[in-house]
PDB file of N, CA and C in Angstrom:
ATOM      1  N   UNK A   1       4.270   9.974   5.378  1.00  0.00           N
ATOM      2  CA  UNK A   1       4.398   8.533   5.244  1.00  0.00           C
ATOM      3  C   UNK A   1       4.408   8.161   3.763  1.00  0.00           C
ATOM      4  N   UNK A   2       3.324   9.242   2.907  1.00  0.00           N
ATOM      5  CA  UNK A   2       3.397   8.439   1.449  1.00  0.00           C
ATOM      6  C   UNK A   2       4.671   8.478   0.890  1.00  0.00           C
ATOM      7  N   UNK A   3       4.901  10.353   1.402  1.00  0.00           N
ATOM      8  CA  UNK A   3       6.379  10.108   0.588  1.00  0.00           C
ATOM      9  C   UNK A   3       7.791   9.370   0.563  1.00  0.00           C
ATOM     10  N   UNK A   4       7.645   8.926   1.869  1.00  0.00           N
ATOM     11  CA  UNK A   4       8.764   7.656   2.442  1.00  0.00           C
ATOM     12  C   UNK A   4       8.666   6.486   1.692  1.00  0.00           C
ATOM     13  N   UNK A   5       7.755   6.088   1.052  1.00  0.00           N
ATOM     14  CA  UNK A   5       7.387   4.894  -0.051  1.00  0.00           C
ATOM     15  C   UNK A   5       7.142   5.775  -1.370  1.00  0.00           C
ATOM     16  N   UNK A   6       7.469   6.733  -2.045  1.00  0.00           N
ATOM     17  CA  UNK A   6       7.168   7.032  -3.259  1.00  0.00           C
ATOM     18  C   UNK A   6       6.579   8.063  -3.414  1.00  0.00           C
ATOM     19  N   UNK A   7       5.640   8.203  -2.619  1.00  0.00           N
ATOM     20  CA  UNK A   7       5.166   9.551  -3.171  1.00  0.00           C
ATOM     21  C   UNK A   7       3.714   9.685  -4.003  1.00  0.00           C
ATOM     22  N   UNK A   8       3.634   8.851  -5.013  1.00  0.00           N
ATOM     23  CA  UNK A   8       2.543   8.528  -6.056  1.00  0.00           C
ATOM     24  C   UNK A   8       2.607   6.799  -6.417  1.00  0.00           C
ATOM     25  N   UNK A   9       1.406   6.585  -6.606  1.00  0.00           N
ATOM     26  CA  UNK A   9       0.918   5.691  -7.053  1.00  0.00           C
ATOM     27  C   UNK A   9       1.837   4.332  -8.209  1.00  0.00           C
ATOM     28  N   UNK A  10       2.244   3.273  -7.970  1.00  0.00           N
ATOM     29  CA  UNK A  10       2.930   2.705  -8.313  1.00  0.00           C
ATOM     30  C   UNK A  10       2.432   2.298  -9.306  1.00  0.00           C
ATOM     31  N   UNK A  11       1.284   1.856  -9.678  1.00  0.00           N
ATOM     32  CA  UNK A  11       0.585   2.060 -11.171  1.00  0.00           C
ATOM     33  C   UNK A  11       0.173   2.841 -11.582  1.00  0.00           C
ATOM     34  N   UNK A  12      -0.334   3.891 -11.637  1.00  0.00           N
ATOM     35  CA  UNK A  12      -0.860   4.641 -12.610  1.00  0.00           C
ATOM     36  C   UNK A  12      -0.436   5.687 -12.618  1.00  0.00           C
ATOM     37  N   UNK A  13       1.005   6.353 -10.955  1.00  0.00           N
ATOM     38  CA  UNK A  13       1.327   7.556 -11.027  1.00  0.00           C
ATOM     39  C   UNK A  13       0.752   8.214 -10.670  1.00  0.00           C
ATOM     40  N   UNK A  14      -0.619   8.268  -9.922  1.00  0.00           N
ATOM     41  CA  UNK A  14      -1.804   9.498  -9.333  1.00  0.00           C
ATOM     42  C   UNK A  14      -1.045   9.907  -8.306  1.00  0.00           C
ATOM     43  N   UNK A  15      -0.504  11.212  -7.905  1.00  0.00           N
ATOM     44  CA  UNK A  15       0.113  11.488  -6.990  1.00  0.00           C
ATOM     45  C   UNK A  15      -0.590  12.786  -5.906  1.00  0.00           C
ATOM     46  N   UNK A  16      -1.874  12.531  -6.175  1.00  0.00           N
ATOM     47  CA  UNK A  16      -2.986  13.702  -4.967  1.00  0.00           C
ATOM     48  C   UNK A  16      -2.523  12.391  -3.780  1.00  0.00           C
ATOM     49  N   UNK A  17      -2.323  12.867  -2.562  1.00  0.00           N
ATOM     50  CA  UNK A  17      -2.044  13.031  -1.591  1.00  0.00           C
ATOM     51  C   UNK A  17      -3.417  11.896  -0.987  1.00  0.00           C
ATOM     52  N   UNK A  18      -4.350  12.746  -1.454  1.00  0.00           N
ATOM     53  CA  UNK A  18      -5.748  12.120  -0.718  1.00  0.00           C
ATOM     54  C   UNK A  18      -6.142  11.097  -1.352  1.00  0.00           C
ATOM     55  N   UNK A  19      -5.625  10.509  -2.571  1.00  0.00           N
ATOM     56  CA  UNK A  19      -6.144   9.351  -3.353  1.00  0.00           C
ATOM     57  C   UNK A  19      -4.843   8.678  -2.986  1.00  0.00           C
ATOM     58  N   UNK A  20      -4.259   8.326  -2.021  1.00  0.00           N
ATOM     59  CA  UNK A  20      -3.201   7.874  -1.625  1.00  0.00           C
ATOM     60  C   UNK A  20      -3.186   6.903  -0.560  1.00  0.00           C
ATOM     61  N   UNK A  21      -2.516   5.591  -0.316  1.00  0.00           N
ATOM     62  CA  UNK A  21      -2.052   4.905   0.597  1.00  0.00           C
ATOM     63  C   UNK A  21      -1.591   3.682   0.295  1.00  0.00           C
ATOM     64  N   UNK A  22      -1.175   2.662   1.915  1.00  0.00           N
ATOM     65  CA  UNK A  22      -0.159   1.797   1.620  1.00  0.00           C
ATOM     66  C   UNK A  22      -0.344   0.761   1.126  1.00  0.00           C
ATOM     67  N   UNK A  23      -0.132  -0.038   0.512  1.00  0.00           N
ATOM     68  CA  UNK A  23      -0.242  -1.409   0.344  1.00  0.00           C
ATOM     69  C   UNK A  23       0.881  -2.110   0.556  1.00  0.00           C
ATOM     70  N   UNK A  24       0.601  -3.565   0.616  1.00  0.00           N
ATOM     71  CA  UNK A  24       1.784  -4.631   1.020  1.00  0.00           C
ATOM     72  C   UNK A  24       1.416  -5.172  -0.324  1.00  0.00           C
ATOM     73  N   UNK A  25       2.335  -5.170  -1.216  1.00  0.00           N
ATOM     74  CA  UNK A  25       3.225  -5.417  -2.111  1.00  0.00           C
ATOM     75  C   UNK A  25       2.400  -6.980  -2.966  1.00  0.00           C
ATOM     76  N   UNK A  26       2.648  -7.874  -1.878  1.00  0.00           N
ATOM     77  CA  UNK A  26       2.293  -9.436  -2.393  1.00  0.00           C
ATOM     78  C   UNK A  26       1.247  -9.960  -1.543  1.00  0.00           C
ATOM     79  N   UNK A  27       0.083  -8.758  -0.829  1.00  0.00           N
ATOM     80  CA  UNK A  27      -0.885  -9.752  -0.244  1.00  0.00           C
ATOM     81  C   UNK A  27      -0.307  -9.350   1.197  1.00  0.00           C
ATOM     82  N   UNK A  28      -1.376  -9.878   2.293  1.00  0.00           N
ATOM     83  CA  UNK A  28      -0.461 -10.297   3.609  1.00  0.00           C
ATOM     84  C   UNK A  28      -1.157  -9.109   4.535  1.00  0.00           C
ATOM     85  N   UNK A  29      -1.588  -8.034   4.125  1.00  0.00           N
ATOM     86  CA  UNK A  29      -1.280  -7.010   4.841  1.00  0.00           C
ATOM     87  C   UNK A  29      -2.100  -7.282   6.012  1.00  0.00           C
ATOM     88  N   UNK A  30      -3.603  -8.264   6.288  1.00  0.00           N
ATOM     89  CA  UNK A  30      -4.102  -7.655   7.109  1.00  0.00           C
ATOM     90  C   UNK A  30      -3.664  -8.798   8.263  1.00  0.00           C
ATOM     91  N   UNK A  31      -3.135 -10.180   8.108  1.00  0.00           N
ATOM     92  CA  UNK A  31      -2.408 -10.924   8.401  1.00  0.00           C
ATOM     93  C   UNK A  31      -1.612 -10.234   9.842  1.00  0.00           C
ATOM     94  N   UNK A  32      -0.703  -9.407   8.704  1.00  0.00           N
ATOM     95  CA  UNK A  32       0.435  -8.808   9.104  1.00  0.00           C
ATOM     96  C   UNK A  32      -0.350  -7.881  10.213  1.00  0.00           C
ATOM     97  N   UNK A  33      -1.440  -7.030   9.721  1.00  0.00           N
ATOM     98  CA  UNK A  33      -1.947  -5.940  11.134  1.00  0.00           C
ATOM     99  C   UNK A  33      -2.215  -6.876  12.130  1.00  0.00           C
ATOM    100  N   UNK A  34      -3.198  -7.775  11.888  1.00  0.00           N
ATOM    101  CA  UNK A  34      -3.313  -9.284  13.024  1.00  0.00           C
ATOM    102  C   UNK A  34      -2.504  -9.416  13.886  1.00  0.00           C
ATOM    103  N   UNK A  35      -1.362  -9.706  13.397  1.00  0.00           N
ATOM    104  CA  UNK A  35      -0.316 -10.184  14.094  1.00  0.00           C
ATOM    105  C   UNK A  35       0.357  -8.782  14.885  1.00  0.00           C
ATOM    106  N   UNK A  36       0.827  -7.667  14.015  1.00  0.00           N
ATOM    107  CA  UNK A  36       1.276  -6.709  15.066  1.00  0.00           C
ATOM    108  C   UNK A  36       0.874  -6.092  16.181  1.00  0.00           C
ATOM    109  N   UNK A  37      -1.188  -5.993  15.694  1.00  0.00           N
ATOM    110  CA  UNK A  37      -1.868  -5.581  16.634  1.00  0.00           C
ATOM    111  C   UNK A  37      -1.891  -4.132  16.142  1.00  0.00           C
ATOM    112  N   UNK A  38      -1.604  -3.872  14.660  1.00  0.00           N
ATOM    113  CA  UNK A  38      -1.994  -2.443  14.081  1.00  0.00           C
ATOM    114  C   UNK A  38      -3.456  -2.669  13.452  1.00  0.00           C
ATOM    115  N   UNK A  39      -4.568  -1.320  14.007  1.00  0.00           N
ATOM    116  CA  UNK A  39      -6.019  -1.989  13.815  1.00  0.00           C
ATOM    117  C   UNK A  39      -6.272  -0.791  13.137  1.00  0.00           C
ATOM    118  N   UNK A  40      -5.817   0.064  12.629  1.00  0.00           N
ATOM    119  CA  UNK A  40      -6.005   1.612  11.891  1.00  0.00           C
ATOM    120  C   UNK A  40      -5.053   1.932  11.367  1.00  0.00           C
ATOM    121  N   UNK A  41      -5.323   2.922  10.105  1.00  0.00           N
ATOM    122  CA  UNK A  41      -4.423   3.306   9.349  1.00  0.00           C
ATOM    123  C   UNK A  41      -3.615   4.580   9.956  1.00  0.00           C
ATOM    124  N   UNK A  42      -4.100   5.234  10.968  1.00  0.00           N
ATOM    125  CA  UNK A  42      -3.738   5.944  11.969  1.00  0.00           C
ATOM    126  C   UNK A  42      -2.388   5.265  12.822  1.00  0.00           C
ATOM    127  N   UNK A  43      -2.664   4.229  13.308  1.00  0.00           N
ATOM    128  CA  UNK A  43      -1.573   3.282  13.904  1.00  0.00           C
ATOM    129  C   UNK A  43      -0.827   2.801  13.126  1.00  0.00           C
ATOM    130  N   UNK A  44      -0.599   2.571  12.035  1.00  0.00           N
ATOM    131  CA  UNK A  44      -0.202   2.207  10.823  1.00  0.00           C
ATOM    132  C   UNK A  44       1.040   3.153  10.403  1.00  0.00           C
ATOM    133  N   UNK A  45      -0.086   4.341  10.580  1.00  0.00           N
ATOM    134  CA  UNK A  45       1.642   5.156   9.984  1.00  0.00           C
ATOM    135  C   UNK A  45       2.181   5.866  10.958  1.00  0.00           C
ATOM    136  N   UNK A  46       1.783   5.728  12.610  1.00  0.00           N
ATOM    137  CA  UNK A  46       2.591   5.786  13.738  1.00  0.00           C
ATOM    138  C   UNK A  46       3.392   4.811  13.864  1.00  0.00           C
ATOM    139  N   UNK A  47       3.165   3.635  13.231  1.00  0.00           N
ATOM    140  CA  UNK A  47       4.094   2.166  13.733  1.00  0.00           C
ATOM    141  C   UNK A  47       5.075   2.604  12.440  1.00  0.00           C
ATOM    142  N   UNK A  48       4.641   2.983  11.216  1.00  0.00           N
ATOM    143  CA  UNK A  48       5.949   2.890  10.665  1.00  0.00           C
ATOM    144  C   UNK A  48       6.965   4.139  10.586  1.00  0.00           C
ATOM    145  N   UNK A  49       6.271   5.416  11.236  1.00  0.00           N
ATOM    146  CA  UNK A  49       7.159   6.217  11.583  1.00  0.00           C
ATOM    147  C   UNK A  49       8.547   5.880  12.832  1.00  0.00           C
ATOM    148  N   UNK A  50       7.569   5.557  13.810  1.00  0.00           N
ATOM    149  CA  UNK A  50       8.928   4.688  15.230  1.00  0.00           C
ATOM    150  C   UNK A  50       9.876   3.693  14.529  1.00  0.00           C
ATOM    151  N   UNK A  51       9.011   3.111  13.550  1.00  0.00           N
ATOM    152  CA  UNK A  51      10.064   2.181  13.063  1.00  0.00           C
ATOM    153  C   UNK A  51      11.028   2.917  11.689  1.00  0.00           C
ATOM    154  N   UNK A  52      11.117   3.808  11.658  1.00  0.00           N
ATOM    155  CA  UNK A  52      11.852   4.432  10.449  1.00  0.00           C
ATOM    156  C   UNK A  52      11.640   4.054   9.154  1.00  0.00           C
ATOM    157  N   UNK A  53      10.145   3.517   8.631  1.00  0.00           N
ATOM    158  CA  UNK A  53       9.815   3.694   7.988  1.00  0.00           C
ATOM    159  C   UNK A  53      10.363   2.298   6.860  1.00  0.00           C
ATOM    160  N   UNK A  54      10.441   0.888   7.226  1.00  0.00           N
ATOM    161  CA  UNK A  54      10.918  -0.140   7.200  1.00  0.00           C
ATOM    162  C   UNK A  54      10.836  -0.217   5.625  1.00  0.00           C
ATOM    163  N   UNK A  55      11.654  -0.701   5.137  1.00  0.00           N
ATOM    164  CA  UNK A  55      11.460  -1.133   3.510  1.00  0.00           C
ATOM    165  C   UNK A  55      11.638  -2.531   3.466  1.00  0.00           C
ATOM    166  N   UNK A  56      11.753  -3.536   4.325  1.00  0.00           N
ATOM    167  CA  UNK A  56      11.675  -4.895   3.960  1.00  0.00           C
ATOM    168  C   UNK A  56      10.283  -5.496   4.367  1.00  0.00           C
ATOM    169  N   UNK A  57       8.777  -4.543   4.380  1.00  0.00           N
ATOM    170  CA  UNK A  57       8.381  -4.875   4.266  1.00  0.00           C
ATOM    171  C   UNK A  57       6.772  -5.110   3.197  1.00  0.00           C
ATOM    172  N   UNK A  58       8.153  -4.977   2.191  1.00  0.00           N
ATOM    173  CA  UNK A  58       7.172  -5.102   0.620  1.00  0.00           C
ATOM    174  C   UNK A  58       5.553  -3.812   0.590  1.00  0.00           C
ATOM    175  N   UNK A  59       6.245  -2.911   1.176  1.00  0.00           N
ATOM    176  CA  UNK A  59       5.188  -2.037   1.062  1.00  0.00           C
ATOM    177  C   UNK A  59       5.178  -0.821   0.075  1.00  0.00           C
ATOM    178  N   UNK A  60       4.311  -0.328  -0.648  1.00  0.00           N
ATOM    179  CA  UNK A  60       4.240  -0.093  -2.008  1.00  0.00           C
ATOM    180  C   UNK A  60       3.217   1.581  -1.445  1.00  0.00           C
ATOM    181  N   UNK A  61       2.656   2.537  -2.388  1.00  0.00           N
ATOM    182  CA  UNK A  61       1.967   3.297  -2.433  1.00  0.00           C
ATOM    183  C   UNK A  61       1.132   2.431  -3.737  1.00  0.00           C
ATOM    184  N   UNK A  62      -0.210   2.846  -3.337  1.00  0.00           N
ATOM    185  CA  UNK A  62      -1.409   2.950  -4.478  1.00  0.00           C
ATOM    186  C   UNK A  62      -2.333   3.746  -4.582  1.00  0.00           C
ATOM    187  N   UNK A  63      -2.696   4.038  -5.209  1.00  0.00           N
ATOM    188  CA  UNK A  63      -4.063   4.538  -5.019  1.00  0.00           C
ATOM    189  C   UNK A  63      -5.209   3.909  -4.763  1.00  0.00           C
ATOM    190  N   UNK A  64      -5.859   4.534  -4.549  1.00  0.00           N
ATOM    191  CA  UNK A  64      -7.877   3.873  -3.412  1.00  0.00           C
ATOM    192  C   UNK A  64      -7.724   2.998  -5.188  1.00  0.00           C
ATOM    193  N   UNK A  65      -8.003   2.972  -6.204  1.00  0.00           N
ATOM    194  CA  UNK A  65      -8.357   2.717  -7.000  1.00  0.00           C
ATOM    195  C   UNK A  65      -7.817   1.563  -7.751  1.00  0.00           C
ATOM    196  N   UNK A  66      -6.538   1.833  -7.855  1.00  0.00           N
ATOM    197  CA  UNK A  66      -5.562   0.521  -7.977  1.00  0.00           C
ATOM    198  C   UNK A  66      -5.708  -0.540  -7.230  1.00  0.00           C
ATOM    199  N   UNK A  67      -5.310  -0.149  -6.168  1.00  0.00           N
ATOM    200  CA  UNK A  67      -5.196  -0.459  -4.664  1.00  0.00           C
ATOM    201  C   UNK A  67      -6.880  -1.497  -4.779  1.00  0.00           C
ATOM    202  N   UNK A  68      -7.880  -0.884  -5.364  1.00  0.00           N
ATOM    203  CA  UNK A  68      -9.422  -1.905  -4.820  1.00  0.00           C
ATOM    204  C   UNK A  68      -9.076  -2.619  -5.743  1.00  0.00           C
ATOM    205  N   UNK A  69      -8.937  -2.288  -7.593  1.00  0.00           N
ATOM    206  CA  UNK A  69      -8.254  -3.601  -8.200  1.00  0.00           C
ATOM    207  C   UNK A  69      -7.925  -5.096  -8.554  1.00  0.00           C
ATOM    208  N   UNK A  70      -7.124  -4.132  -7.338  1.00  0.00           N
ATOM    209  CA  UNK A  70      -5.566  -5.659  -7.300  1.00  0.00           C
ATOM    210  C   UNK A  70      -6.024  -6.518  -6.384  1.00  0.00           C
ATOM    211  N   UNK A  71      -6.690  -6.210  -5.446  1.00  0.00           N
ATOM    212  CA  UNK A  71      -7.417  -6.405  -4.549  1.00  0.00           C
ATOM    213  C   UNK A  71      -9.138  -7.443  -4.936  1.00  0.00           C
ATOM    214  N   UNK A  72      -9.597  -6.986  -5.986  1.00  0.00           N
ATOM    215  CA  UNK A  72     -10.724  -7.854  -6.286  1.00  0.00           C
ATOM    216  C   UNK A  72     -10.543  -8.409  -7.554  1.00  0.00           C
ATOM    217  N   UNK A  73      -9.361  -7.893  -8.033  1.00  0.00           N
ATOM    218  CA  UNK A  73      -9.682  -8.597  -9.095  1.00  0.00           C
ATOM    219  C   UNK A  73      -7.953  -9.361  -9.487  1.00  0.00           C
ATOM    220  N   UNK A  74      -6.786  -9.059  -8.881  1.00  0.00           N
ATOM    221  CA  UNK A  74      -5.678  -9.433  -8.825  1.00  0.00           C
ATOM    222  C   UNK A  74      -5.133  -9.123  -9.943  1.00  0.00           C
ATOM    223  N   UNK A  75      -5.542  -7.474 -10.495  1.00  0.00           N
ATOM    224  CA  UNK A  75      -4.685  -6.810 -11.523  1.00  0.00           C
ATOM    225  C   UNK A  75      -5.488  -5.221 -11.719  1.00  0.00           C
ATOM    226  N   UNK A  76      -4.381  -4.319 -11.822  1.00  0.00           N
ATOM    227  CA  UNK A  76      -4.955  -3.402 -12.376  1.00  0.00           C
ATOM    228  C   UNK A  76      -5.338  -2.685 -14.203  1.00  0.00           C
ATOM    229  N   UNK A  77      -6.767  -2.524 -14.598  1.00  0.00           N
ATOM    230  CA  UNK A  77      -6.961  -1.831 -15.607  1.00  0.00           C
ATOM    231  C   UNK A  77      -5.916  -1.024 -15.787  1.00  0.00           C
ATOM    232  N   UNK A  78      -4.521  -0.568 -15.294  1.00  0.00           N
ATOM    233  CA  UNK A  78      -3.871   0.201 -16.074  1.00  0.00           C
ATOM    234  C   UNK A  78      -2.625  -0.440 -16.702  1.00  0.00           C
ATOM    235  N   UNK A  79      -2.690  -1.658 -15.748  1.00  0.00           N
ATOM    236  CA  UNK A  79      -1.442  -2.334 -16.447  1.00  0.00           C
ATOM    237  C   UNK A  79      -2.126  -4.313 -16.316  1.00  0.00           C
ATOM    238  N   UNK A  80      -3.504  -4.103 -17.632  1.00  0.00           N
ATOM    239  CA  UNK A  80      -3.533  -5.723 -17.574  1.00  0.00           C
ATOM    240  C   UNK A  80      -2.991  -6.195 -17.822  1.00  0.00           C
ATOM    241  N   UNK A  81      -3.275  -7.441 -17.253  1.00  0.00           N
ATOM    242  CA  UNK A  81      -1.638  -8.852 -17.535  1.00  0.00           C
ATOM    243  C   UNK A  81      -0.908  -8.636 -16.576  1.00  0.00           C
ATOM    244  N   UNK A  82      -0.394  -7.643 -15.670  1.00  0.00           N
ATOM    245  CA  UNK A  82       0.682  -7.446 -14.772  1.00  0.00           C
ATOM    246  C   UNK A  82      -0.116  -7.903 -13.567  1.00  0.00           C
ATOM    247  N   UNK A  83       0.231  -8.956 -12.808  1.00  0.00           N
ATOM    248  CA  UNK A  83      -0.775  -9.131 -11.943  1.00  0.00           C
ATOM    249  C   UNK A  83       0.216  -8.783 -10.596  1.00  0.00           C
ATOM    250  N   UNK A  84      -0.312  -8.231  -9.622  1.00  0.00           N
ATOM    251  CA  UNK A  84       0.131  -8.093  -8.324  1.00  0.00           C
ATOM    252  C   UNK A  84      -0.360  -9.027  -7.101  1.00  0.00           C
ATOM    253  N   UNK A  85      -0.808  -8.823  -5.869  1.00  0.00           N
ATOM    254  CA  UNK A  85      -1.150  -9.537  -4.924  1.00  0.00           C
ATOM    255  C   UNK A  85      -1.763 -10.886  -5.146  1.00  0.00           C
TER     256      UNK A  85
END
């Protein structure tokens, strides 16, 4: 699944496998599980395998680290000023 979105980390480039996963791009994501009725990251990348792996929906790779971030703080230490979600 990571490598269908990139592979490594969209900020910082960390590309271990295990410091790896998805994010939605501009926010939204858990919205979005809400609504599909995806409740695990397990189901998550079964729903986007059946679905071939969708690219319109602003989904990105990060790392755990980036990824908490952008997330609490609406930018990552590797690229301040660049703000995401």
């Amino acid at each position: 699944i990571i490598n269908q979105y990139g592979g490594k980390c969209e900020c910082c480039n960390e590309s271990k496998i295990e410091f790896l996963g998805i994010d939605h791009e501009n926010g939204g994501g858990t919205k979005w599980r809400r609504e599909t009725g995806i409740r695990s990251s397990v189901a998550l990348h079964k729903w986007l395998k059946k679905n071939n792996f969708p690219k319109d929906l602003s989904l990105r790779v990060l790392c755990h680290n980036c990824n908490q971030s952008y997330g609490a703080y609406h930018y990552c230490p590797h690229r301040k000023g660049i703000k995401g979600n």
